[in-house]
Protein backbone atom coordinates (compact mmCIF):
# COMPACT_ATOMS: atom_id res chain seq x y z
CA UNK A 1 5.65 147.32 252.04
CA UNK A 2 9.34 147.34 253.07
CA UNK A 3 12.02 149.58 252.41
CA UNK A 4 13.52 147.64 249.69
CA UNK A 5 10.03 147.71 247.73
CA UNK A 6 9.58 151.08 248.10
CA UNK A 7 13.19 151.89 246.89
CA UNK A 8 12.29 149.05 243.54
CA UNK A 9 9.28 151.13 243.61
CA UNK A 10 11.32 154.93 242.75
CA UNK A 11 13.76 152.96 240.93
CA UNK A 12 11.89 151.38 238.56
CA UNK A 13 12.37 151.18 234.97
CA UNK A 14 9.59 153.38 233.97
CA UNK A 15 10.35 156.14 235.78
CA UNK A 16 13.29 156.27 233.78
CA UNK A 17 14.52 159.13 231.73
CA UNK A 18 15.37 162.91 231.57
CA UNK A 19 12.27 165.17 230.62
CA UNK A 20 13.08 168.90 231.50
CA UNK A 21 9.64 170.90 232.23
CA UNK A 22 7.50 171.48 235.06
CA UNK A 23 4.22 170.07 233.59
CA UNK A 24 4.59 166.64 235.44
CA UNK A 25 5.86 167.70 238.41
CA UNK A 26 2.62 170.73 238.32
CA UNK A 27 0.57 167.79 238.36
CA UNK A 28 1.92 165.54 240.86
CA UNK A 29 2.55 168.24 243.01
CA UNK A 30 -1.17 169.10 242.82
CA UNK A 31 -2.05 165.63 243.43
CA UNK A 32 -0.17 165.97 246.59
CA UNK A 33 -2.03 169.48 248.08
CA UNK A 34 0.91 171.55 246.67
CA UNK A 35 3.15 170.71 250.27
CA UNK A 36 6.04 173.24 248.44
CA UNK A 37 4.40 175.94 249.00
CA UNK A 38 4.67 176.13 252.40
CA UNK A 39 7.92 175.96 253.02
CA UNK A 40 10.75 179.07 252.50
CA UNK A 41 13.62 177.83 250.10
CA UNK A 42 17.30 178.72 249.44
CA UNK A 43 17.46 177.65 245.53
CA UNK A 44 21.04 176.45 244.55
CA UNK A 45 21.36 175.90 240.94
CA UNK A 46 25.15 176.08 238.90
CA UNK A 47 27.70 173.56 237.39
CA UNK A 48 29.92 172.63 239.62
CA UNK A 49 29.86 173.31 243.42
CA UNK A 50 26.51 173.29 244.24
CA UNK A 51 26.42 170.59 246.64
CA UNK A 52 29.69 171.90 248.73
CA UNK A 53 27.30 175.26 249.08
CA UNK A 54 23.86 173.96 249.81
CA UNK A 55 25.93 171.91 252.66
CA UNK A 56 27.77 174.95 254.13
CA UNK A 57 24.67 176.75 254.47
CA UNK A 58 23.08 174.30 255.49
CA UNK A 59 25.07 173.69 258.56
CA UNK A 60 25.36 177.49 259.50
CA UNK A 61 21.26 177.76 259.42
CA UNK A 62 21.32 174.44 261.87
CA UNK A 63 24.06 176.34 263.73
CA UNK A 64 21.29 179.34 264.32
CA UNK A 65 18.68 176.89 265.42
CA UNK A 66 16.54 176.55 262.26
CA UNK A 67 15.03 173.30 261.24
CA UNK A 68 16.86 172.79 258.26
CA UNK A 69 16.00 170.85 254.77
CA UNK A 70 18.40 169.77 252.63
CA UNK A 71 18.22 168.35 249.01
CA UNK A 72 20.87 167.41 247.37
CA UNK A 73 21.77 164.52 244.50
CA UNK A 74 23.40 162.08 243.82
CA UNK A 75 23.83 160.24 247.16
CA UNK A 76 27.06 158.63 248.04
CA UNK A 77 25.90 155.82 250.05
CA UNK A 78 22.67 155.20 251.04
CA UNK A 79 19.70 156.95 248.93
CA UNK A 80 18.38 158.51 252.41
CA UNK A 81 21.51 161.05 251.92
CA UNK A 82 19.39 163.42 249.07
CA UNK A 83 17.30 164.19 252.02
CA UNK A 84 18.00 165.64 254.81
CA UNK A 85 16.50 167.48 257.92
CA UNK A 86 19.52 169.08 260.47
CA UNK A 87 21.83 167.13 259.11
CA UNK A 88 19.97 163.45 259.37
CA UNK A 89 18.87 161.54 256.78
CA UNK A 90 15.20 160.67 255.97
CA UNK A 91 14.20 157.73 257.86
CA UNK A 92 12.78 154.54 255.81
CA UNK A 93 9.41 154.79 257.50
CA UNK A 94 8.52 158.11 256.32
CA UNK A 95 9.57 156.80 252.49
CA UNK A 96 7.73 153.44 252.54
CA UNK A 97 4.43 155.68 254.12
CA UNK A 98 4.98 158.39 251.02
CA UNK A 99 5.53 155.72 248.36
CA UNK A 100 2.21 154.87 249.37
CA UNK A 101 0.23 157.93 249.05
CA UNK A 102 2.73 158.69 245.94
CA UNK A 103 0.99 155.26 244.07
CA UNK A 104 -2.38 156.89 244.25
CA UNK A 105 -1.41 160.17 243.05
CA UNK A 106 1.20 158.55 240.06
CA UNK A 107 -2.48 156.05 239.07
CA UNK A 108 -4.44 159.50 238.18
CA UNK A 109 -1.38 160.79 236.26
CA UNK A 110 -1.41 160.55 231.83
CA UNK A 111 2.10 161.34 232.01
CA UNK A 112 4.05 159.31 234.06
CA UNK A 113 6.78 161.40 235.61
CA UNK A 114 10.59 160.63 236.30
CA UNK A 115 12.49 159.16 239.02
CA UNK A 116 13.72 162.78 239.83
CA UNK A 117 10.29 164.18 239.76
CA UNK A 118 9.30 161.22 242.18
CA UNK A 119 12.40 161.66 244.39
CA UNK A 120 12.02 165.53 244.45
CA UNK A 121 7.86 165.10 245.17
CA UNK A 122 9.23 162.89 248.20
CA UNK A 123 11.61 165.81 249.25
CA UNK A 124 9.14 168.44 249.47
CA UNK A 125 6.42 165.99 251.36
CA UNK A 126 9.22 165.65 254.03
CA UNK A 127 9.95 168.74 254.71
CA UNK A 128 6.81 169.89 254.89
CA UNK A 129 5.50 167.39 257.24
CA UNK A 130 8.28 167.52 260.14
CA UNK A 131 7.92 171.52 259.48
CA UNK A 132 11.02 173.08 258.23
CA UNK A 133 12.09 176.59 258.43
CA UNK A 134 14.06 176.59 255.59
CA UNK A 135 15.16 174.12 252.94
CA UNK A 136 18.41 174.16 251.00
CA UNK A 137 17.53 173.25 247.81
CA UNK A 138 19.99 171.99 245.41
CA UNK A 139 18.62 172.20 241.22
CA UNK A 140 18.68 168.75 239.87
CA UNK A 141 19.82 169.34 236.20
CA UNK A 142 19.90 173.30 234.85
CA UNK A 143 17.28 175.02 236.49
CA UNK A 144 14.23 176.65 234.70
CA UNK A 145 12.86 173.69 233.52
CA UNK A 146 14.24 170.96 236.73
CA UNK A 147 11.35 169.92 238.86
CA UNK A 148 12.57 171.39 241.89
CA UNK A 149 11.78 175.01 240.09
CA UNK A 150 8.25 174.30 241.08
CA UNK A 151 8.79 176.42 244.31
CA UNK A 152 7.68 180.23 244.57
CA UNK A 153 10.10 182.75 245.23
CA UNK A 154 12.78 181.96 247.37
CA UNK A 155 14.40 183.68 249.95
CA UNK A 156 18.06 183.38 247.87
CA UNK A 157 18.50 182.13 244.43
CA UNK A 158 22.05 181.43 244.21
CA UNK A 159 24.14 180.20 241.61
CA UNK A 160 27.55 178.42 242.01
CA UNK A 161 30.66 178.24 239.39
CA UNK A 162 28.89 177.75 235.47
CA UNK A 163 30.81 175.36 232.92
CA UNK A 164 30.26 173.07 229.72
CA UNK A 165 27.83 169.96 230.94
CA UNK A 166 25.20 168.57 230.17
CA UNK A 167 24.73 169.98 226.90
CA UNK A 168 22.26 167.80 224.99
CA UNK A 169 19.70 169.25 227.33
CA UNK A 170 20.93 172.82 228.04
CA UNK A 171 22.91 174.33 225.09
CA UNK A 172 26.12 173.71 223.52
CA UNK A 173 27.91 177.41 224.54
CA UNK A 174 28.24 178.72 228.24
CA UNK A 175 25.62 181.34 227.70
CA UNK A 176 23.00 179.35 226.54
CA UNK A 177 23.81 177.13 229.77
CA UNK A 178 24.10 180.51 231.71
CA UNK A 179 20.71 181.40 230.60
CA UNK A 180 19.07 178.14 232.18
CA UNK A 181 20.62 178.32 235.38
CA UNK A 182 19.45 181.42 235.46
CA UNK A 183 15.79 180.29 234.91
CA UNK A 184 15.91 179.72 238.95
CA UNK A 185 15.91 183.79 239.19
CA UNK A 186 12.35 184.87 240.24
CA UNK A 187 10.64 188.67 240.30
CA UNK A 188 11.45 190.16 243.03
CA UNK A 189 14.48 187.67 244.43
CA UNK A 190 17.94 188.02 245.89
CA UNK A 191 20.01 186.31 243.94
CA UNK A 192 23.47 185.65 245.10
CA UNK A 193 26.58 184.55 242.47
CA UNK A 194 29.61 183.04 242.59
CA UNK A 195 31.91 185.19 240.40
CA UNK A 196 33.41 183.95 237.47
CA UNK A 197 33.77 184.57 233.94
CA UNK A 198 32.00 187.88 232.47
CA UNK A 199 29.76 186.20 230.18
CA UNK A 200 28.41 184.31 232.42
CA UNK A 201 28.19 187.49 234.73
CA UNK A 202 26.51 189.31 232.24
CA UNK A 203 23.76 186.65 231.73
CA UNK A 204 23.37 186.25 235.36
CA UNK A 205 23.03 190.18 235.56
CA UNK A 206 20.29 190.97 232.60
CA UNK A 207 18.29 188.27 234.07
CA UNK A 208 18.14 189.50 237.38
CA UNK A 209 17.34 193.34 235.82
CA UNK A 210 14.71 191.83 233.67
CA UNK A 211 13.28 190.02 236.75
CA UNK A 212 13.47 192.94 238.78
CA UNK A 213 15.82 191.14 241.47
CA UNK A 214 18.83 192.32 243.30
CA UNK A 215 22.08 190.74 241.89
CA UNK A 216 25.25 190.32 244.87
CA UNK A 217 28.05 189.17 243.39
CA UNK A 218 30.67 187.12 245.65
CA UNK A 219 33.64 189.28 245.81
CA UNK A 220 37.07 186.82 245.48
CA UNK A 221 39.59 189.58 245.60
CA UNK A 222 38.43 190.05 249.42
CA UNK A 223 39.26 186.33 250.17
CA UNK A 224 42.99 186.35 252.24
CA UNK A 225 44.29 182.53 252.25
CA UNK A 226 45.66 181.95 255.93
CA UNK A 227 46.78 178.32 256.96
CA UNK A 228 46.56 174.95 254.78
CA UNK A 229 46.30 171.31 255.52
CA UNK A 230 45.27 168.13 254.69
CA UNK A 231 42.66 168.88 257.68
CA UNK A 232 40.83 172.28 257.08
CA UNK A 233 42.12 175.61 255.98
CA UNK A 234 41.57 178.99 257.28
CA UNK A 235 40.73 182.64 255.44
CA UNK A 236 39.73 186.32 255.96
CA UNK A 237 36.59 187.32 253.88
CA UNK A 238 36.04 191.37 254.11
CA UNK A 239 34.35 192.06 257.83
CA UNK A 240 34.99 188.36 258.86
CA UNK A 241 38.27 187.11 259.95
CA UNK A 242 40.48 183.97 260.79
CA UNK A 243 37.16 181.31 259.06
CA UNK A 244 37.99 178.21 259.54
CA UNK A 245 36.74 175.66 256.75
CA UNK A 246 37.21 172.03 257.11
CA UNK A 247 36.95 171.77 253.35
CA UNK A 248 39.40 171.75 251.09
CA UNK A 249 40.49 174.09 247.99
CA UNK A 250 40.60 177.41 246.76
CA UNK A 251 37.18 177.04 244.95
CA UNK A 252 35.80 176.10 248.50
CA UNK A 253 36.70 179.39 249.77
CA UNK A 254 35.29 180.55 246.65
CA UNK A 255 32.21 178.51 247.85
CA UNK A 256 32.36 179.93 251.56
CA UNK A 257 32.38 183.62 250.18
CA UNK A 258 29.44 183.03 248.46
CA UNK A 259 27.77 181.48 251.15
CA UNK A 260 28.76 184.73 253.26
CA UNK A 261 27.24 186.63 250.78
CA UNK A 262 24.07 184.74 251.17
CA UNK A 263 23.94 184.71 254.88
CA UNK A 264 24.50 188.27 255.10
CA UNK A 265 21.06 188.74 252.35
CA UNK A 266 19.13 186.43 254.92
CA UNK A 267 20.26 188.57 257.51
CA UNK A 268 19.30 191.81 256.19
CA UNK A 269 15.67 189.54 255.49
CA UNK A 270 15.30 189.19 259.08
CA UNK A 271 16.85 185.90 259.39
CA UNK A 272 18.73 185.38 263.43
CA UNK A 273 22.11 184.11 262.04
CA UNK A 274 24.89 185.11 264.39
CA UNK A 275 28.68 185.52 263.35
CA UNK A 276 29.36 182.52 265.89
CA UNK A 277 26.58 180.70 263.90
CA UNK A 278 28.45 181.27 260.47
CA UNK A 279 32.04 180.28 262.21
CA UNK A 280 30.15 177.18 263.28
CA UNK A 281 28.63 176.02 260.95
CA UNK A 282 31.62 176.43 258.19
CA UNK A 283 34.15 174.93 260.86
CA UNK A 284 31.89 171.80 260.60
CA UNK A 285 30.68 171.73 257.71
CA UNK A 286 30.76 168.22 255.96
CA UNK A 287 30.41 166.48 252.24
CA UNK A 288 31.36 163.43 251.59
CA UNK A 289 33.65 162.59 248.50
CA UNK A 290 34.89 166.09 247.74
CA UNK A 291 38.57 165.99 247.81
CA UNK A 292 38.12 163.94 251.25
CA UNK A 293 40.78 162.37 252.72
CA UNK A 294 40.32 159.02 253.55
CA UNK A 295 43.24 157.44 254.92
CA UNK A 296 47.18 158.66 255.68
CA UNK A 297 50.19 156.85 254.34
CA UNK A 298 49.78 156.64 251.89
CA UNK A 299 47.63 159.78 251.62
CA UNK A 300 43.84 158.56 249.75
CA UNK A 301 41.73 161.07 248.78
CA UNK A 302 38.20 160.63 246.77
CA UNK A 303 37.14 163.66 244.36
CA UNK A 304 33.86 163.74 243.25
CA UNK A 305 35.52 165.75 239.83
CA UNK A 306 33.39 164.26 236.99
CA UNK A 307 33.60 167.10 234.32
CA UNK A 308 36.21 169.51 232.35
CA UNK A 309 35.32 171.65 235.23
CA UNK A 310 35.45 170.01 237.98
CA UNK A 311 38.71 168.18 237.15
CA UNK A 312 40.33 171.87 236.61
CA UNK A 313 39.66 172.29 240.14
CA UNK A 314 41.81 169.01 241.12
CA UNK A 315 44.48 169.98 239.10
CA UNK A 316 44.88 172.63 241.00
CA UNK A 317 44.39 171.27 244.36
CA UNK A 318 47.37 167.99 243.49
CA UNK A 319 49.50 171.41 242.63
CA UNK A 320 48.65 173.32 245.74
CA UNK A 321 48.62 170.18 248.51
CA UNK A 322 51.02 168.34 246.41
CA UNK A 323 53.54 170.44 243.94
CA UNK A 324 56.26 168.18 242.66
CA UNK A 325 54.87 164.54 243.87
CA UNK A 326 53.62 162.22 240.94
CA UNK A 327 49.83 160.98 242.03
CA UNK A 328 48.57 157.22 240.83
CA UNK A 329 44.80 158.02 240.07
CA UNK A 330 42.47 155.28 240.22
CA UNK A 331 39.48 156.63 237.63
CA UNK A 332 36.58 155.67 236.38
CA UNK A 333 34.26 157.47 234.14
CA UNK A 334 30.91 157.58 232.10
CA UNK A 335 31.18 157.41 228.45
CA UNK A 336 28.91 160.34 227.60
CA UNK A 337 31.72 162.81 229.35
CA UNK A 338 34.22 164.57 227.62
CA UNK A 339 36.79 162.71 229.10
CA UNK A 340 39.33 163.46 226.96
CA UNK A 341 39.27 166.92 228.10
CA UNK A 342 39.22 165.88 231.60
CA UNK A 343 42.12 163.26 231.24
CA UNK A 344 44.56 165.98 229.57
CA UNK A 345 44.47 168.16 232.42
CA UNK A 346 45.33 165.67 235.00
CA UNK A 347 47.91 163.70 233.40
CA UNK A 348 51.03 165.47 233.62
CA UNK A 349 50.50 164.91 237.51
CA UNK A 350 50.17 160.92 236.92
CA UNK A 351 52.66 158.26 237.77
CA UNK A 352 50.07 155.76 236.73
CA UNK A 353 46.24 155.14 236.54
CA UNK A 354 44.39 152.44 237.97
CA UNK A 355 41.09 152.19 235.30
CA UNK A 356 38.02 150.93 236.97
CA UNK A 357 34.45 150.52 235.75
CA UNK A 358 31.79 152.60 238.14
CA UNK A 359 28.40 150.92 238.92
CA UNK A 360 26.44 152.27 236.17
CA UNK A 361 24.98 151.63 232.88
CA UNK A 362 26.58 154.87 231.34
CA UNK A 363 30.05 153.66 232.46
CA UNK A 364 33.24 153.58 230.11
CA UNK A 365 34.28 150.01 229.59
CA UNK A 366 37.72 149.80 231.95
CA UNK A 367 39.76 148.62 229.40
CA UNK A 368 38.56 150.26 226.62
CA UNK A 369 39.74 153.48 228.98
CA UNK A 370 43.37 151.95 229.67
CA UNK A 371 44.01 151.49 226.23
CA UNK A 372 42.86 155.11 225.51
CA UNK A 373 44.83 156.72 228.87
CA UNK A 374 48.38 154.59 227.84
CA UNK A 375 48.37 155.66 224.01
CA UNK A 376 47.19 158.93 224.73
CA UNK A 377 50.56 159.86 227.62
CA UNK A 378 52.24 156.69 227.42
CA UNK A 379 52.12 155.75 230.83
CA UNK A 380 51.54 152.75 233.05
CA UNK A 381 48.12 151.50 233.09
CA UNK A 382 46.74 148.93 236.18
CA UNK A 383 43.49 147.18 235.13
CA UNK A 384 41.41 147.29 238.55
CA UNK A 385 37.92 146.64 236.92
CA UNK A 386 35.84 146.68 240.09
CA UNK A 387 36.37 150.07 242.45
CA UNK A 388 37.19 147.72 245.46
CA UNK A 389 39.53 146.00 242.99
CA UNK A 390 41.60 148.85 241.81
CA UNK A 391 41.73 150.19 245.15
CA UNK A 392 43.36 147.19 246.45
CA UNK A 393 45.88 146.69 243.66
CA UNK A 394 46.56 150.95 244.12
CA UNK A 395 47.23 150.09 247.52
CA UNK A 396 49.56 147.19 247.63
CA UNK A 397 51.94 148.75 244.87
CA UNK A 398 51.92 152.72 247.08
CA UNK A 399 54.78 153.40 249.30
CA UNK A 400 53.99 154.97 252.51
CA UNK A 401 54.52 158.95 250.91
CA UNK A 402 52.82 158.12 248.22
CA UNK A 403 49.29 160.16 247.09
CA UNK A 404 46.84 158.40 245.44
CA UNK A 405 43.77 159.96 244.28
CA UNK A 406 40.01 158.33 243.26
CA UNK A 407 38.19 160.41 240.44
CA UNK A 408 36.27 160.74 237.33
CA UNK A 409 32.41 159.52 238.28
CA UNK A 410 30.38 160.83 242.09
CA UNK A 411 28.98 157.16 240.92
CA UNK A 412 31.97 155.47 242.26
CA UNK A 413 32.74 157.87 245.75
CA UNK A 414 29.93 155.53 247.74
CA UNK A 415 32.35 152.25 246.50
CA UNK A 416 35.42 153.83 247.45
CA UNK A 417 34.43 155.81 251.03
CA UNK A 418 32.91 152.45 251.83
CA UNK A 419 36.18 150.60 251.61
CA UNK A 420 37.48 152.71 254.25
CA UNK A 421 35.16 153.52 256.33
């Protein structure tokens, strides 16, 4: 077997699917000797966010010399990316050798389980074979009933900014969604949150009483803002001062305080994590696609904003990097978003949109979504079709001050980072 066959092989159609519940992955897990429960975890379940968390702490554990796992989806550019050991991606040999063992253990299954079980069963085998300290785990979709909720206890259940997604398989209102992010909570557990509205607070908090766990609550009023730019930005958060974070965005110091607040639990667990460590590893922190800029002159930058949420938080990065310039967005998005929502917040920024088509069945047709952008504001519409495409045509009409900004679908940030780098 060869890479590509084992990739056909977790891709396949019959894997195919979203079925929340723990039953398969029991199973499989069982099948494989139960590596998961060997390994110590930090559990990252939320809306929006997650991934810009599990990757700071990530990097500060690697900064204190642990052997660090990281899980994250959906990849950018290569599938390797959604796992990760100190910052390098899983090599192809150890996936065609677990594909292998993975065929006999899938054979004695009734229930065949999904890709994501598959990919997270693959995860887990990794990490515990090359020996991890710690893993960063990042929840899949929700949390009490996503496969990667298999694990025991973890050293830190913590939970990033909540919104509306998702909601044919976690609830239509924010505490119903509250209540199965919380679901990663177990007795006895630290659990760290990103503050944020008090319903969601007050889910967050009788979950953790009922659970018997101790609730720390990031605290945003003792974040102080320091220096901006395009590059990194720099903040005081309570004990610790002039952080530098080379991502950008308020919500990422949002982010960085609540990965403070979970260091400082692991610390108080016995965990060696310096204050050099934590400088470190936020100073070089990366992830890919998350208001990144790609190119200057015109300034290019790729958001990975694919939800009412997440586009709330580009709105008000264009008004904090960019306050009074008009943006050309090329976008793309799936048709099963509430793009409308998403679309309305952004537009009074836009000089034009360039409408693409993402790589992926779920994807709006690109013209069907011009038509819908010009009679909804009225404004000039550039047909791109392909990503590559709309880039392209974005370029060759932008003037060298112009900004031009790539959202709407993390399926098309591998497309555009590729074009550039």
């Amino acid at each position: 077997m060869n890479i590509n066959e084992a990739m056909d092989f977790i891709h396949q159609t019959q894997w195919k699917g979203s079925k929340l519940g723990l039953s398969n992955i029991e199973v499989l897990m069982n099948l494989l000797g139960n590596p998961q429960d060997e390994l110590k975890y930090i559990h990252i379940a939320g809306t929006n966010g997650k991934g810009s968390t599990a990757s700071m702490l990530a990097s500060v554990l690697i900064e204190a010399g642990y052997k660090t796992g990281l899980y994250t989806s959906p990849y950018i550019n290569k599938f390797n990316e959604r796992i990760q050991v100190n910052g390098e991606n899983v090599p192809d040999d150890f996936l065609i050798k677990s594909v292998e063992k993975l065929k006999v253990a899938l054979d004695k299954m009734d229930n065949k389980p999904t890709e994501f079980e598959i990919v997270t069963a693959l995860g887990f085998m990794y990490f515990h074979e090359v020996k991890c300290d710690i893993v960063v785990l990042e929840v899949g979709l929700g949390g009490r009933l996503d496969s990667t909720n298999i694990i025991h206890s973890p050293e830190a259940a913590v939970i990033t900014a909540i919104g509306i997604d998702h909601t044919k398989e976690l609830g239509e209102n924010i505490e119903e969604i509250a209540l199965e992010k919380a679901g990663i909570i177990k007795d006895d557990c630290d659990v760290i949150l990103y503050d944020q509205d008090k319903v969601i607070v007050d889910v967050i908090k009788t979950i953790a009483k009922e659970k018997s766990s101790r609730l720390h609550i990031a605290d945003f009023n003792e974040i102080e803002p320091l220096e901006i730019s395009l590059k990194n930005q720099s903040f005081n958060y309570k004990e610790y001062k002039n952080i530098k974070l080379s991502l950008l965005g308020d919500h990422q110091l949002n982010n960085a305080a609540t990965v403070i607040e979970t260091i400082n639990v692991l610390k108080n667990k016995g965990w060696n994590i310096s204050k050099e460590n934590l400088y470190n590893g936020l100073e070089k922190v990366k992830w890919p696609g998350r208001f990144e800029i790609l190119r200057e002159n015109p300034t290019f930058i790729v958001d990975g904003a694919h939800n009412p949420h997440g586009v709330i938080t580009l709105a008000n990065n264009i008004e904090k990097y960019f306050k009074g310039k008009k943006v050309t967005f090329i976008t793309g998005v799936m048709a099963d978003k509430e793009f409308e929502k998403m679309y309305d917040m952004v537009a009074p920024y836009a000089e034009k949109f360039v409408v693409v088509e993402p790589n992926n069945p779920r994807a709006f047709n690109y013209h069907d979504l011009g038509v819908f952008l010009h009679e909804r504001y009225n404004v000039e519409i550039i047909e791109g079709k392909s990503v590559s495409d709309g880039i392209k045509k974005a370029l060759d009409a932008a003037k060298p001050d112009d900004v031009i900004i790539a959202f709407g679908s993390l399926y098309m940030s591998g497309d555009i980072r590729s074009y550039f780098v």
